[in-house]
Protein backbone atom coordinates (compact mmCIF):
# COMPACT_ATOMS: atom_id res chain seq x y z
CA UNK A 1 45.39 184.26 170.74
CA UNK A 2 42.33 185.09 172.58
CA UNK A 3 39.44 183.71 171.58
CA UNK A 4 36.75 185.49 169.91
CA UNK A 5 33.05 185.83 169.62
CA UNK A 6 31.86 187.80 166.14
CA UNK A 7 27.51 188.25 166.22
CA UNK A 8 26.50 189.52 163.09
CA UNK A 9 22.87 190.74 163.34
CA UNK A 10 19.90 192.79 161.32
CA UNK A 11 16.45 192.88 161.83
CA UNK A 12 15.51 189.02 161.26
CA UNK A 13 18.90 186.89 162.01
CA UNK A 14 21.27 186.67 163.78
CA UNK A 15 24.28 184.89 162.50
CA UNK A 16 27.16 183.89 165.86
CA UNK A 17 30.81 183.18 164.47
CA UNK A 18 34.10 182.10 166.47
CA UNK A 19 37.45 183.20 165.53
CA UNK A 20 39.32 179.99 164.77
CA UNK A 21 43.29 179.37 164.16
CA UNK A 22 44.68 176.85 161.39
CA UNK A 23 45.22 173.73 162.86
CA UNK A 24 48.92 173.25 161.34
CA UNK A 25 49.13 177.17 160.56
CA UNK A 26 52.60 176.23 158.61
CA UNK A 27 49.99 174.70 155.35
CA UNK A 28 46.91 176.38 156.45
CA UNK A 29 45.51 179.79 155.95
CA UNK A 30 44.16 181.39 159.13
CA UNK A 31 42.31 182.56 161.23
CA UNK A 32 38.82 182.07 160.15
CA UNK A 33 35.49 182.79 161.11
CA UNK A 34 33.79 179.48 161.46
CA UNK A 35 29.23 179.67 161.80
CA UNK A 36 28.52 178.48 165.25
CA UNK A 37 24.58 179.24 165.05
CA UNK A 38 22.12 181.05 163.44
CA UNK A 39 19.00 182.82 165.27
CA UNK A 40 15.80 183.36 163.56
CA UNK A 41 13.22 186.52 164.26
CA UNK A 42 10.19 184.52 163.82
CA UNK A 43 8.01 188.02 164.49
CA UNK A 44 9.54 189.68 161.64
CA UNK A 45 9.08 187.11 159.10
CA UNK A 46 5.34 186.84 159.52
CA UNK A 47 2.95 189.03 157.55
CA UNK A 48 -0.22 190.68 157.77
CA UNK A 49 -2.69 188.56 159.13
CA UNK A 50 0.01 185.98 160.14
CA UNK A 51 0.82 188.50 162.65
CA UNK A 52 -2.12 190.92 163.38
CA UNK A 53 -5.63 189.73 163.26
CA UNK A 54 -6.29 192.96 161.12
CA UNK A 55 -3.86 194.26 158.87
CA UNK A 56 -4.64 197.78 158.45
CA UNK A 57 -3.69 199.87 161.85
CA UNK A 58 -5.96 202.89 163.31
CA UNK A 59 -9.35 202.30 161.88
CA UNK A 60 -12.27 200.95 162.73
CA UNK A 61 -16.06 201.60 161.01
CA UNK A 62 -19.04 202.19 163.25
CA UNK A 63 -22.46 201.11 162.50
CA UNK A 64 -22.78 204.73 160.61
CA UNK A 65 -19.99 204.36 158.27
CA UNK A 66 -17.76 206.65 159.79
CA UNK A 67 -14.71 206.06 160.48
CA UNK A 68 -13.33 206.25 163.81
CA UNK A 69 -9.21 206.45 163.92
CA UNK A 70 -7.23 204.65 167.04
CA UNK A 71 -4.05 203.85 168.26
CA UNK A 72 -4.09 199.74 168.10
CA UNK A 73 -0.03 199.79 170.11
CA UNK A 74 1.51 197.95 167.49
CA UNK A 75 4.38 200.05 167.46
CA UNK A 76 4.88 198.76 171.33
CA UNK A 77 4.30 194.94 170.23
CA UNK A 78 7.16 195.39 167.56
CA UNK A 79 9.23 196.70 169.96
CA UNK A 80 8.90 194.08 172.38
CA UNK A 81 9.19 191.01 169.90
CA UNK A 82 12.15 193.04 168.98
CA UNK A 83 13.22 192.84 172.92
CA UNK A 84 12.50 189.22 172.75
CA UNK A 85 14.71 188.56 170.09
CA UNK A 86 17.53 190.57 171.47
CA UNK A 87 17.37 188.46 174.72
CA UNK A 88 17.52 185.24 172.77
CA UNK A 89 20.60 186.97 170.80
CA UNK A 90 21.95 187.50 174.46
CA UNK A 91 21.18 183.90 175.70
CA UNK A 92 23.54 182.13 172.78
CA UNK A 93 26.25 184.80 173.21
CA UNK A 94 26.63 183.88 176.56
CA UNK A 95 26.55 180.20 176.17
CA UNK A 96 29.13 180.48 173.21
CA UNK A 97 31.00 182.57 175.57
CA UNK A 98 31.19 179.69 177.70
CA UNK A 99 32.13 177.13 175.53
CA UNK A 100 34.63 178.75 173.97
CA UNK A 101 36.41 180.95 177.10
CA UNK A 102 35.99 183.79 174.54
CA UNK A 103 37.71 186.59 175.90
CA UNK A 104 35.95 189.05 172.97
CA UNK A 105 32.86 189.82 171.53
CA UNK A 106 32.52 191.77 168.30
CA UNK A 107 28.92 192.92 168.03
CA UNK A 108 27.64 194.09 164.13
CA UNK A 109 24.34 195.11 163.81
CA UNK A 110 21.70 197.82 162.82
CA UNK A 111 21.68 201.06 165.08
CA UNK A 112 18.62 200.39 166.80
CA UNK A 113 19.11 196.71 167.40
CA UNK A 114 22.37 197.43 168.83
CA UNK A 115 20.84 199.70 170.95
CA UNK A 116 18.31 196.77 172.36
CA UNK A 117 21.16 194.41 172.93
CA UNK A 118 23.41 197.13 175.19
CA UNK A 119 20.55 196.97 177.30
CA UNK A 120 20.68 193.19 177.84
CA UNK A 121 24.14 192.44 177.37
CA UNK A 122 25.52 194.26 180.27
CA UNK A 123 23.97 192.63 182.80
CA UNK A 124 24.43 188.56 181.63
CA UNK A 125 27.83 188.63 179.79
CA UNK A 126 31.08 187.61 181.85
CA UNK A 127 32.86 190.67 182.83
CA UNK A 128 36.16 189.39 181.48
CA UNK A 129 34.63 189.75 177.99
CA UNK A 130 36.11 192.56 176.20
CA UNK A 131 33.44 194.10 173.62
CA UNK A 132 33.69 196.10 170.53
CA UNK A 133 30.50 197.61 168.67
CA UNK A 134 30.39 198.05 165.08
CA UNK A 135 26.48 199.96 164.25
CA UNK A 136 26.77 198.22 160.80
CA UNK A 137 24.25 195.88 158.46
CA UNK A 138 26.66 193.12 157.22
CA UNK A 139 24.57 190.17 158.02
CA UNK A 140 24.96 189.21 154.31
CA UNK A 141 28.85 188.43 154.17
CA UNK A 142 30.00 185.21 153.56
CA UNK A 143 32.58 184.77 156.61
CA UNK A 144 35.67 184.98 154.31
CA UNK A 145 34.24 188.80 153.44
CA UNK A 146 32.89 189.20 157.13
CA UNK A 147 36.21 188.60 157.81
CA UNK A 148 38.57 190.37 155.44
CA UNK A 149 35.86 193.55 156.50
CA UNK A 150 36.74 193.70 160.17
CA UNK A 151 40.48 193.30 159.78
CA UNK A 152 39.96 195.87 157.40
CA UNK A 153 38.66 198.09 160.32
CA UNK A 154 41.11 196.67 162.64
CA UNK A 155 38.98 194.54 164.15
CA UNK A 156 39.84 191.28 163.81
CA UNK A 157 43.53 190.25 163.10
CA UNK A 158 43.75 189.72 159.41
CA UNK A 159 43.80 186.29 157.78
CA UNK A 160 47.55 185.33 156.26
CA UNK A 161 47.56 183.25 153.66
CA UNK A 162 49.58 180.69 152.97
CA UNK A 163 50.59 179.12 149.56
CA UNK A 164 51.58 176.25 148.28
C-alpha cells in the first residue's frame, strides 16, 4: 500500500498523521492513522496586548481630544504570521514525507489556510507525492473518526475490522 501523509489543520494547529497497516493484519484491525506531530500557531493564541502593544486598532487621540482614525496594517501582520505558520506546516510535511517515502498527502484544512499552503507546497514537496485537498475544519477528530470520515469520502481506504 502506498504510504500516506494525512495534515489536518485550522487556524491554530496543525495535527500530521501517517497511514499505518496492522502489523499481523490476520488479528489486527487496520489501517490506522497514527499522530506523528503536532504544530502550534503561537500568533494566534496570544491576545491583546500579548500581541499588539495597543489593543484597539485605528485610533489615536491628539492633544485636542479628537480623535484621529488610521490604518495600524494589522490585517497584513495576521496575514503574514499566518504565512509563517503555513511554511512551518510545509517544513514537517516534507520531512515526514521523507521519512516515511509517502507517496500521498491528504491536506484538511480551512479555505483560506488551504489557500496559503498551495502557495508553499508546490514548490518544496517531492513531485512523486500525489495530493488530495479536502477545504474542511476537522482538526477536532480523534484519528479513529478522522479516519472513518475520509474513507467515508473515499479518501482513505477504509479500516476492516477484525474480530475475535
Amino acid at each position: 500500500m502506498n504510504q500516506s501523509i494525512v495534515a489536518v489543520i485550522d487556524g491554530t494547529k496543525a495535527r500530521l498523521l501517517t497511514l499505518e497497516q496492522a502489523e499481523v493484519p490476520a488479528y489486527q484491525s487496520g489501517p490506522n492513522l497514527v499522530e506523528r506531530d503536532n504544530i502550534s500557531n503561537q500568533a494566534n493564541e496570544l491576545q491583546g496586548k500579548d500581541l499588539w502593544s495597543n489593543t484597539k486598532t485605528g485610533r489615536n487621540r491628539s492633544a485636542g481630544g479628537q480623535a484621529h482614525g488610521y490604518d495600524d496594517h494589522r490585517q497584513n501582520h495576521l496575514d503574514e504570521f499566518e504565512r509563517n505558520f503555513a511554511k512551518e506546516i510545509v517544513n514537517k510535511i516534507v520531512q515526514l514525507s521523507h521519512s516515511y517515502q509517502a507517496q500521498q498527502l491528504l491536506l484538511v484544512a480551512e479555505p483560506k489556510i488551504l489557500g496559503m499552503l498551495r502557495e508553499v507546497l508546490t514548490s518544496q514537496l517531492p513531485k512523486n507525492l500525489k495530493i488530495q485537498e479536502l477545504a474542511k475544519d476537522l482538526c477536532k477528530l480523534k484519528p479513529l473518526e478522522l479516519h472513518e470520515y475520509l474513507a467515508h469520502k473515499e479518501m482513505l481506504p477504509a479500516r476492516k475490522v477484525v474480530s475475535h
